[in-house]
C-alpha atoms as a PDB file:
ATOM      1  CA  UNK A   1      90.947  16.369 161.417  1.00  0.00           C
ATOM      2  CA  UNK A   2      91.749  14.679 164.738  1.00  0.00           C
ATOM      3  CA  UNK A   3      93.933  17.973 165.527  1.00  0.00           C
ATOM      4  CA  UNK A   4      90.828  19.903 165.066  1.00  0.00           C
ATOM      5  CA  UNK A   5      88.628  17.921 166.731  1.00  0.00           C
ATOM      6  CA  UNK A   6      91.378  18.085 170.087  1.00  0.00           C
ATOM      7  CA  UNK A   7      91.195  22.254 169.521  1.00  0.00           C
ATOM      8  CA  UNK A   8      87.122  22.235 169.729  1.00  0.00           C
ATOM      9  CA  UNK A   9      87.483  20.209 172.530  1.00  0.00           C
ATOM     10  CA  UNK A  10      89.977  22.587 174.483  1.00  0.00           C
ATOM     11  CA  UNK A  11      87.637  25.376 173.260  1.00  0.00           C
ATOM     12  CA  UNK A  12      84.586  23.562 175.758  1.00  0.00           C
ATOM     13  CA  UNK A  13      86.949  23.576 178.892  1.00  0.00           C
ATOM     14  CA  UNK A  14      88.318  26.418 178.013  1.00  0.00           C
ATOM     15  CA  UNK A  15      84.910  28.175 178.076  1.00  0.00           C
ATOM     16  CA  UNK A  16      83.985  25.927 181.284  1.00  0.00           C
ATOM     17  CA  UNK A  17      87.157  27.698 182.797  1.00  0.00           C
ATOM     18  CA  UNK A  18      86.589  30.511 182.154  1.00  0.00           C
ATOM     19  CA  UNK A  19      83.221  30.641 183.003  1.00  0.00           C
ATOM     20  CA  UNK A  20      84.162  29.457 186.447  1.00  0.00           C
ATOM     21  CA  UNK A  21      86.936  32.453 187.043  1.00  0.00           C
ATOM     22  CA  UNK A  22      84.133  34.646 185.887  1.00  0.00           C
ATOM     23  CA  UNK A  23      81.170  33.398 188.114  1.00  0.00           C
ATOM     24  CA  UNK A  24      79.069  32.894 185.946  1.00  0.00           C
ATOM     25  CA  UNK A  25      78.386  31.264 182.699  1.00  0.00           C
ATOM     26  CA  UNK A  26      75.785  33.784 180.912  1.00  0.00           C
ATOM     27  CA  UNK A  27      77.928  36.269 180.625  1.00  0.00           C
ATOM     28  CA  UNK A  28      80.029  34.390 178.756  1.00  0.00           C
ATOM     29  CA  UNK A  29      77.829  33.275 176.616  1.00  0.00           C
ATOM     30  CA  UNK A  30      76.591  36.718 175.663  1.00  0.00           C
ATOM     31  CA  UNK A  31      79.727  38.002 175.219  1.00  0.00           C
ATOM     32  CA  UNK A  32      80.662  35.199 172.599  1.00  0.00           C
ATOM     33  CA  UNK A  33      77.507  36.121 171.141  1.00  0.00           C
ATOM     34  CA  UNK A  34      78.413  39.409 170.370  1.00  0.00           C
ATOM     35  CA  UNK A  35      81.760  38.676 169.370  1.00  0.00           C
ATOM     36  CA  UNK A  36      80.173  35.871 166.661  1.00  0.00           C
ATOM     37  CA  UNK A  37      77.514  38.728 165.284  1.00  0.00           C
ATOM     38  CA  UNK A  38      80.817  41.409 164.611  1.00  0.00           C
ATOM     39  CA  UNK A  39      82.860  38.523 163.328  1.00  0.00           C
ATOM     40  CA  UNK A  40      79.989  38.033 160.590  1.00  0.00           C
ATOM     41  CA  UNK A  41      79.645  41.827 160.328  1.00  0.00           C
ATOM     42  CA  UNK A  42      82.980  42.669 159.397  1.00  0.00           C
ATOM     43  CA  UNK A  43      84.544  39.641 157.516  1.00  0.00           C
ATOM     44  CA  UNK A  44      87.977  38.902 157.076  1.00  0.00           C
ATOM     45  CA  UNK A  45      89.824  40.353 153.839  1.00  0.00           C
ATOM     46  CA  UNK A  46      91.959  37.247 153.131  1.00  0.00           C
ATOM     47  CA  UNK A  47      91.402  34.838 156.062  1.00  0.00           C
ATOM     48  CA  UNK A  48      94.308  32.651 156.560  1.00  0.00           C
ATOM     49  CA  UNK A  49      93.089  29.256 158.000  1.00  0.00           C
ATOM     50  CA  UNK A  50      96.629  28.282 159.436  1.00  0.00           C
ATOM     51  CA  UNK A  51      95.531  31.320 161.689  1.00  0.00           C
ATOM     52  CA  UNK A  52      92.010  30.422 163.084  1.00  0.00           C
ATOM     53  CA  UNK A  53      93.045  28.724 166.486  1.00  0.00           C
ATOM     54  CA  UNK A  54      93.635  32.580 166.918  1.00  0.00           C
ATOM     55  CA  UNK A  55      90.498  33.738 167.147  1.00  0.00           C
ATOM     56  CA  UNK A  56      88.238  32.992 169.892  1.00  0.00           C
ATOM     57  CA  UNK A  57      85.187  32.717 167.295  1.00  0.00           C
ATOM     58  CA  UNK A  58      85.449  30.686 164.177  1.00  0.00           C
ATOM     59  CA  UNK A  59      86.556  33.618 161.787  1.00  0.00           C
ATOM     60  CA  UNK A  60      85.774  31.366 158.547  1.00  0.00           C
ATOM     61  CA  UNK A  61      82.415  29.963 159.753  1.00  0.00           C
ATOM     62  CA  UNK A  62      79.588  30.561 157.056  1.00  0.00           C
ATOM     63  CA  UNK A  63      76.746  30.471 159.870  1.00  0.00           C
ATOM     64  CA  UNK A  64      75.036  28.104 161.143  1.00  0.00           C
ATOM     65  CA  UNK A  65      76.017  25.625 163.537  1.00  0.00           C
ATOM     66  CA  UNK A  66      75.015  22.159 161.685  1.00  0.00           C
ATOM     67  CA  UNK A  67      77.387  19.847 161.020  1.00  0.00           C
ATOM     68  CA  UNK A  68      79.228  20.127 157.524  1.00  0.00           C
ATOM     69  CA  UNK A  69      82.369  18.939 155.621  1.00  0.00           C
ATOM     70  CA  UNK A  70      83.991  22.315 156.718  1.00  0.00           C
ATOM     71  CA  UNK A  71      83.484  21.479 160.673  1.00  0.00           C
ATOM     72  CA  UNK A  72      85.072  18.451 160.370  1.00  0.00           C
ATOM     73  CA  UNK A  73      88.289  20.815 160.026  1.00  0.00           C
ATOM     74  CA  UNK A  74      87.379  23.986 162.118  1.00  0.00           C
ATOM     75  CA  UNK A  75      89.269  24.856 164.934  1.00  0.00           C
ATOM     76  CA  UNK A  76      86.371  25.924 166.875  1.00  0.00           C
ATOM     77  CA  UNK A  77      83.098  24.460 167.580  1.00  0.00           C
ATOM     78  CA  UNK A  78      79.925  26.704 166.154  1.00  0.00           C
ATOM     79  CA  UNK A  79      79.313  29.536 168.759  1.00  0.00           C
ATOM     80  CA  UNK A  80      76.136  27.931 168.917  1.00  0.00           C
ATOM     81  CA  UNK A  81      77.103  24.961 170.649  1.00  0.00           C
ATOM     82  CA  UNK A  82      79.207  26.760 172.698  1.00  0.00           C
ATOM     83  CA  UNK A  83      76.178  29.289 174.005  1.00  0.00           C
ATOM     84  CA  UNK A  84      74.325  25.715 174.252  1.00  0.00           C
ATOM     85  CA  UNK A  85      77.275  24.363 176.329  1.00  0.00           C
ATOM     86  CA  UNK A  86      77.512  27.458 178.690  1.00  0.00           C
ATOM     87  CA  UNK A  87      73.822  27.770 178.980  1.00  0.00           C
ATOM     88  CA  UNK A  88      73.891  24.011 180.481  1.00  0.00           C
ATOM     89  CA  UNK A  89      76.684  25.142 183.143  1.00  0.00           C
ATOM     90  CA  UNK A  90      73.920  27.777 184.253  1.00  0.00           C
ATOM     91  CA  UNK A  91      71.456  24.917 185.111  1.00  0.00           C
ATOM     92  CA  UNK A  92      74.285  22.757 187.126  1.00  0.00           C
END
């Protein structure tokens, strides 16, 4: 739990990073937008969860970006929050 709580974290700066190198946070956001619809378009056959820190959306997230047993062990943070997070860095 505590190691997936560390990997959501990195996954914030990580998008604050890169949102910097880009210039600008929206476009960020959109893209992980996008990426989150396909990811829920075309699932998975056999997801491996040992493998989700690979993916730069949550590939086993069932929607939704409440909180839940299951995001107590995801290695990302809902896309959601993420969006919500860049969105923010637009207003600084």
């Amino acid at each position: 739990v505590i190691k997936a709580m560390i990997s959501r974290t990195r996954e914030f700066a990580a998008d604050e990073v890169g949102a910097k190198i880009a210039g600008r946070a929206s476009g960020l956001a959109s893209a992980l937008a996008r990426l989150d619809g396909y990811s829920r378009q075309i699932p998975l056959v056999q997801p491996n969860p040992a493998q989700n820190n690979l993916f730069i959306v949550e590939p086993l997230a069932g929607g939704g970006g409440g909180m839940s047993l299951m995001n107590l062990f995801a290695t990302h943070p809902p896309t959601e929050q993420r969006i919500r997070a860049l969105r923010a860095l637009n207003m600084a």
